[in-house]
Structures are given as structure tokens and as C-alpha cells.
N, C-alpha and C. Protein backbone atom coordinates (compact mmCIF):
# COMPACT_ATOMS: atom_id res chain seq x y z
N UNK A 1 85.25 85.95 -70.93
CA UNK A 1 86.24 86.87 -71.44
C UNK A 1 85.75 88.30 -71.24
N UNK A 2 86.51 89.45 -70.81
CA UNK A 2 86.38 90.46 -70.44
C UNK A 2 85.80 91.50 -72.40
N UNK A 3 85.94 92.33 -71.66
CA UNK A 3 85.17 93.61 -72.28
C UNK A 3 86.04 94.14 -73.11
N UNK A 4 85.98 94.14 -74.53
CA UNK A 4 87.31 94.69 -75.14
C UNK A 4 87.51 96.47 -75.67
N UNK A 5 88.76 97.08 -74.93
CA UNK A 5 88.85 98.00 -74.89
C UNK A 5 88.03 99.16 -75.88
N UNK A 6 87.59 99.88 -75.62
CA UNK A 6 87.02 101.32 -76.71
C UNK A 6 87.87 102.30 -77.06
N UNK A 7 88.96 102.59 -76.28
CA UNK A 7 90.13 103.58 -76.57
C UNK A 7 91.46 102.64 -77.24
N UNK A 8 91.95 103.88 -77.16
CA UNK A 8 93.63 102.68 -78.14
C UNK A 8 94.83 102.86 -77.19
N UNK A 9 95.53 102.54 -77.21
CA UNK A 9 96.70 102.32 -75.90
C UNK A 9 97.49 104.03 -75.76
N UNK A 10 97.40 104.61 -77.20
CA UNK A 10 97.58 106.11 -76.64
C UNK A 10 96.98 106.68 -76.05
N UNK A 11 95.75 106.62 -75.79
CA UNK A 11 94.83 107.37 -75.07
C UNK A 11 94.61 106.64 -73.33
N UNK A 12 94.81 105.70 -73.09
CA UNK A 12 94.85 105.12 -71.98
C UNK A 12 96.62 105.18 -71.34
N UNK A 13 97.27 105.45 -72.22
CA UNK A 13 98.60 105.83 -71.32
C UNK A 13 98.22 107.69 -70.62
N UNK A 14 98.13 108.52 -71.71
CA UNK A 14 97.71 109.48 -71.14
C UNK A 14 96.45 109.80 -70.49
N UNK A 15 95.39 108.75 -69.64
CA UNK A 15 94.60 108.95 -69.31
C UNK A 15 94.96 108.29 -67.59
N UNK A 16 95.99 107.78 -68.00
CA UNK A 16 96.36 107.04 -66.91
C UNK A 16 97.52 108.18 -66.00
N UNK A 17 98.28 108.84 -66.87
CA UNK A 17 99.69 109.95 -66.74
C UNK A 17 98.49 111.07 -65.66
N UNK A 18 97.52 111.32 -66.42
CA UNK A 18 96.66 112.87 -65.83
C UNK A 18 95.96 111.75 -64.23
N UNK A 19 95.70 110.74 -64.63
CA UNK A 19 94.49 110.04 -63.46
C UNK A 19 95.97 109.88 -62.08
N UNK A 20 96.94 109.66 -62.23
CA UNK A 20 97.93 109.45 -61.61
C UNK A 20 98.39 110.42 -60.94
N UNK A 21 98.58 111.68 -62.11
CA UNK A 21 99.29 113.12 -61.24
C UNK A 21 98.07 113.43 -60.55
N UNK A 22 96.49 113.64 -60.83
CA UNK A 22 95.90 113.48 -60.01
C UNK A 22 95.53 113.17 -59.02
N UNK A 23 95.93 112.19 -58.52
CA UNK A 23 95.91 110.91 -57.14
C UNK A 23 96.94 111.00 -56.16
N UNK A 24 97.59 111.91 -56.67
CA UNK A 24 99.45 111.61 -55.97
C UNK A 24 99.93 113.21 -55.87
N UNK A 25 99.37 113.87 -56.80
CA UNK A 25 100.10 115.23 -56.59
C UNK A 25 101.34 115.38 -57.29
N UNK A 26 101.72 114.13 -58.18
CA UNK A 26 103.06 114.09 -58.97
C UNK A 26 102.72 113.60 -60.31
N UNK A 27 103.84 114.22 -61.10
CA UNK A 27 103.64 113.98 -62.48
C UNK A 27 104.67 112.56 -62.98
N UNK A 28 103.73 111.70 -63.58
CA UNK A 28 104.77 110.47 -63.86
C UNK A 28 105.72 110.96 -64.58
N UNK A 29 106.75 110.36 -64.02
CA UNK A 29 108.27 110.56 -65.36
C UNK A 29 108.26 109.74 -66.71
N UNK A 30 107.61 108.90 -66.32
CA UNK A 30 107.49 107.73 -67.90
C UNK A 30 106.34 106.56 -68.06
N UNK A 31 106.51 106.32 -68.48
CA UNK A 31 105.15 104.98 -69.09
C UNK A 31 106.45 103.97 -69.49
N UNK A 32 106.38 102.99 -68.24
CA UNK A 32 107.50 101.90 -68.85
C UNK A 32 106.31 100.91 -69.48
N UNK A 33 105.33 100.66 -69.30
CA UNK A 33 104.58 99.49 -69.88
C UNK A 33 103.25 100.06 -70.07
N UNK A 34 102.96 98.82 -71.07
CA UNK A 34 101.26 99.46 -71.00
C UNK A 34 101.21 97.81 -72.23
N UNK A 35 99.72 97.37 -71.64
CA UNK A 35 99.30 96.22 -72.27
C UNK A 35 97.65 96.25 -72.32
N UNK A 36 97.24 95.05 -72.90
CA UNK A 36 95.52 95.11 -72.87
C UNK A 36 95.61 94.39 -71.73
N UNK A 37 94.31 94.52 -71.14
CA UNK A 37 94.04 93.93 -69.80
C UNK A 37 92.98 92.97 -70.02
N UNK A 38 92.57 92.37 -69.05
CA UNK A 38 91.41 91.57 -69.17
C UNK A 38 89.96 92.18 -69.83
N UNK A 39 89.83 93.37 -68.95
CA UNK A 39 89.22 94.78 -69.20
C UNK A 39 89.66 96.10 -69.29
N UNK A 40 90.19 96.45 -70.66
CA UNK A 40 90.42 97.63 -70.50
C UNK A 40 92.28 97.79 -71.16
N UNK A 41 93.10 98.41 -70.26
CA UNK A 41 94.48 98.73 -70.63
C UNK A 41 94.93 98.64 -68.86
N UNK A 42 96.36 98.41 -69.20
CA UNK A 42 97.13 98.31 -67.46
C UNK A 42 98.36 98.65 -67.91
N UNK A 43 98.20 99.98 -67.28
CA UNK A 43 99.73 101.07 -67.45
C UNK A 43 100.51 100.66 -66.56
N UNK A 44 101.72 100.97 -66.52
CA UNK A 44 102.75 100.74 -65.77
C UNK A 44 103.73 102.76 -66.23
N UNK A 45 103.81 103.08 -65.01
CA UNK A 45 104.10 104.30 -64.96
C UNK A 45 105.08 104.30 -63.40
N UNK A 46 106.20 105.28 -63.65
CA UNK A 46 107.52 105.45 -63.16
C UNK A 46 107.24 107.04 -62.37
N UNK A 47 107.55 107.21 -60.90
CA UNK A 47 106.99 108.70 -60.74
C UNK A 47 108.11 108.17 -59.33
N UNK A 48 108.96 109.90 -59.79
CA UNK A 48 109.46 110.31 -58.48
C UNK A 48 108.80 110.45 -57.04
N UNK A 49 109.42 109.63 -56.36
CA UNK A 49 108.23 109.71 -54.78
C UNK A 49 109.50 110.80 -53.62
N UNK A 50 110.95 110.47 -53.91
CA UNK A 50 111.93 111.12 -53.25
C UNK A 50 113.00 112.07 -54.21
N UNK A 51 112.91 113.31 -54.28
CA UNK A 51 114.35 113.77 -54.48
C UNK A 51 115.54 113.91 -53.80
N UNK A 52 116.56 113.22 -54.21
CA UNK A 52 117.99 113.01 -52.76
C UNK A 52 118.97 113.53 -53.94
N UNK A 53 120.44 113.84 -53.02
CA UNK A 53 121.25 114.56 -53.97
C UNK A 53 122.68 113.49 -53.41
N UNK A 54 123.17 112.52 -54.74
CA UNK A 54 122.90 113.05 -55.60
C UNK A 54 121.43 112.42 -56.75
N UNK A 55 121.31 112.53 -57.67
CA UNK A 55 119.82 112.17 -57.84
C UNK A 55 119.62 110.50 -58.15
N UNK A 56 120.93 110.12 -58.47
CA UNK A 56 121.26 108.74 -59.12
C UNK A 56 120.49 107.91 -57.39
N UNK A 57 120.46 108.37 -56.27
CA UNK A 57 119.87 108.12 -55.11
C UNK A 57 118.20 108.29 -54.71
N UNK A 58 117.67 109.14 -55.79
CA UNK A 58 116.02 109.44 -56.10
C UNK A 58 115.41 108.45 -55.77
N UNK A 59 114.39 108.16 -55.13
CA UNK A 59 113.25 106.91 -54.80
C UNK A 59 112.45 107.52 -55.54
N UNK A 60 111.96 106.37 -56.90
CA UNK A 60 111.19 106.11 -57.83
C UNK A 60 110.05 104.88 -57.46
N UNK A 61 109.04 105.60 -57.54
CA UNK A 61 108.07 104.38 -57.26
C UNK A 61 107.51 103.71 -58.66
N UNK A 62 107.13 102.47 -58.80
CA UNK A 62 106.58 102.23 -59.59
C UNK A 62 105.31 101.38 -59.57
N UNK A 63 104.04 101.95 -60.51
CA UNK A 63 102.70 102.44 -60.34
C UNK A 63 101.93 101.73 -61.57
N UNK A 64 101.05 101.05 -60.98
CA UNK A 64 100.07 100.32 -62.35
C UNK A 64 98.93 101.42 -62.33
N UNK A 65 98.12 101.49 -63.51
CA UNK A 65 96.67 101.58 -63.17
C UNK A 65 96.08 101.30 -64.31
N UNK A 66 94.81 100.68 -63.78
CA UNK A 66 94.29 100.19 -64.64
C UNK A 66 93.19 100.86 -65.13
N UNK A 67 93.03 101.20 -66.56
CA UNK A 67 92.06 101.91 -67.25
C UNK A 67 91.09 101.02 -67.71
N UNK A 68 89.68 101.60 -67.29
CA UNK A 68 88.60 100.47 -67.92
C UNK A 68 88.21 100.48 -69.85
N UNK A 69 87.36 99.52 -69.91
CA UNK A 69 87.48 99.59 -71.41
C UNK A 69 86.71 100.79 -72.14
N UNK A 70 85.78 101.73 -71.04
CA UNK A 70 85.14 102.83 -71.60
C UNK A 70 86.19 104.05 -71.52
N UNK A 71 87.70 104.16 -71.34
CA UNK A 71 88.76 104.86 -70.97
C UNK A 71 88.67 105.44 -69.88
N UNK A 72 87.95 105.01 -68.88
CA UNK A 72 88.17 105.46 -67.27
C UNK A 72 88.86 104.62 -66.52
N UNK A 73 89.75 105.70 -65.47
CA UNK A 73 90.42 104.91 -64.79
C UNK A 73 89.75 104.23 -63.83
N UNK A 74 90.18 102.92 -63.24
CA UNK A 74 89.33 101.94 -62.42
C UNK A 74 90.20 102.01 -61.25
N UNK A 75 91.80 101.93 -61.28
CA UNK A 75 92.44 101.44 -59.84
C UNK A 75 93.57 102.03 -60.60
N UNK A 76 94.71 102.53 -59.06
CA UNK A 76 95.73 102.34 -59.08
C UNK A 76 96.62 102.00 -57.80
N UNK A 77 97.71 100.90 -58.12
CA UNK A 77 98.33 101.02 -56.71
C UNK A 77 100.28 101.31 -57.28
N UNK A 78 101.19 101.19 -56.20
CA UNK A 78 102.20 101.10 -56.35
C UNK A 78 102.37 99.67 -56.33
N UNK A 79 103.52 99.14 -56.82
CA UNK A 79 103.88 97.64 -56.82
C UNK A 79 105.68 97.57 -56.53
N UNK A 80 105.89 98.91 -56.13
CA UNK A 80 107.33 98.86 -55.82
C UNK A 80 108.53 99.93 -55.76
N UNK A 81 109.00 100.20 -54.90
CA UNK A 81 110.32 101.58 -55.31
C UNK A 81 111.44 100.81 -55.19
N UNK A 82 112.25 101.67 -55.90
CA UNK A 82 113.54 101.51 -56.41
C UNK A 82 114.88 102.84 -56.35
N UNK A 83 115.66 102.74 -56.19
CA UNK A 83 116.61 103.88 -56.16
C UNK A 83 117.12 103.96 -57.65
N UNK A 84 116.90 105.05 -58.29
CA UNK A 84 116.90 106.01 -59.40
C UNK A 84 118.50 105.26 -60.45
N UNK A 85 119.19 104.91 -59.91
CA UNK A 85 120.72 104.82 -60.03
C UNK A 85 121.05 103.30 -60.08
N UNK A 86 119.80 102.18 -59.41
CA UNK A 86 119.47 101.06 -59.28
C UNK A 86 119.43 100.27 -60.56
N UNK A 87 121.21 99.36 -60.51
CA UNK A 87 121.26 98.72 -61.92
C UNK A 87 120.29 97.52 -62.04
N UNK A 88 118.96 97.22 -62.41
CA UNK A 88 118.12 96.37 -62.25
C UNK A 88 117.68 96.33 -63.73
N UNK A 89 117.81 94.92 -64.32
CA UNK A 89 116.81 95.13 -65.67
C UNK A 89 115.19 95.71 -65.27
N UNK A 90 114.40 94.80 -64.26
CA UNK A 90 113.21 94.92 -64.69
C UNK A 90 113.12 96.12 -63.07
N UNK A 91 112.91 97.22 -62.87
CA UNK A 91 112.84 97.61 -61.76
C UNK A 91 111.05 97.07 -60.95
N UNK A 92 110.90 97.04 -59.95
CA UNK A 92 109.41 96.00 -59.07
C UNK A 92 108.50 96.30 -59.94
């Protein structure tokens, strides 16, 4: 069994929001998820990758990363885009 977190899920969403705009040059629009991980916390974060007009047409990517249990970030990848306007319960 993994390493159980040292921070609390507020501090690993916003550690994940700054480690992200960092990496990408963009600021996430939201924190759709966030859970404990094996090690650590695994955000799920929403960040404009396209602005198109009209915006309901926006390519939104959506972005894990995973924070380790000392509150550093370890990884992030994309796992999927979606168009902004895209009636989908769970978007990728």
C-alpha cells in the first residue's frame, strides 16, 4: 500500500492549478476532480487549449496530475479534449 498523503486535497488542487499553468503556459479553468491516489492526490483539471468564436466551439483539454504525498507534483498528462459546448456527462 502506497504512502499516505501529507497535504489535504485543498492544497494539492492548488498545487496542481500553479504546477499546470506552469507546464502549459495556461491557467486551468476548473478542478473537475480530485481524489486520493495510491500515492499522494490525482487532480483532474479543465484548461482552455483553443479559443474559437463562437466560444460554445472552445477546445478544452482535459488534464490529470498527479501530486505526490510530500505535495509535489510527480506527472501530468492530458487524457482528452472536448468542444466547450459538448453535451457530454463525463467529458474524456
Amino acid at each position: 500500500m502506497g504512502e499516505q498523503p501529507t497535504i489535504g486535497a485543498r492544497d494539492a488542487a492548488q498545487r496542481a492549478i500553479a504546477y499546470l499553468d506552469e507546464m502549459t503556459g495556461q491557467a486551468p479553468e476548473v478542478v473537475s476532480g480530485l481524489e486520493p491516489a495510491e500515492q499522494g492526490w490525482l487532480v483532474t483539471l479543465e484548461l482552455l487549449e483553443l479559443a474559437r468564436v463562437p466560444d460554445t466551439t472552445d477546445v478544452l483539454g482535459c488534464y490529470q496530475v498527479t501530486i505526490g504525498p510530500d505535495g509535489e507534483p510527480v506527472s501530468f498528462r492530458r487524457v482528452g479534449r472536448y468542444h466547450r459546448g459538448q453535451v457530454d456527462e463525463d467529458p474524456p
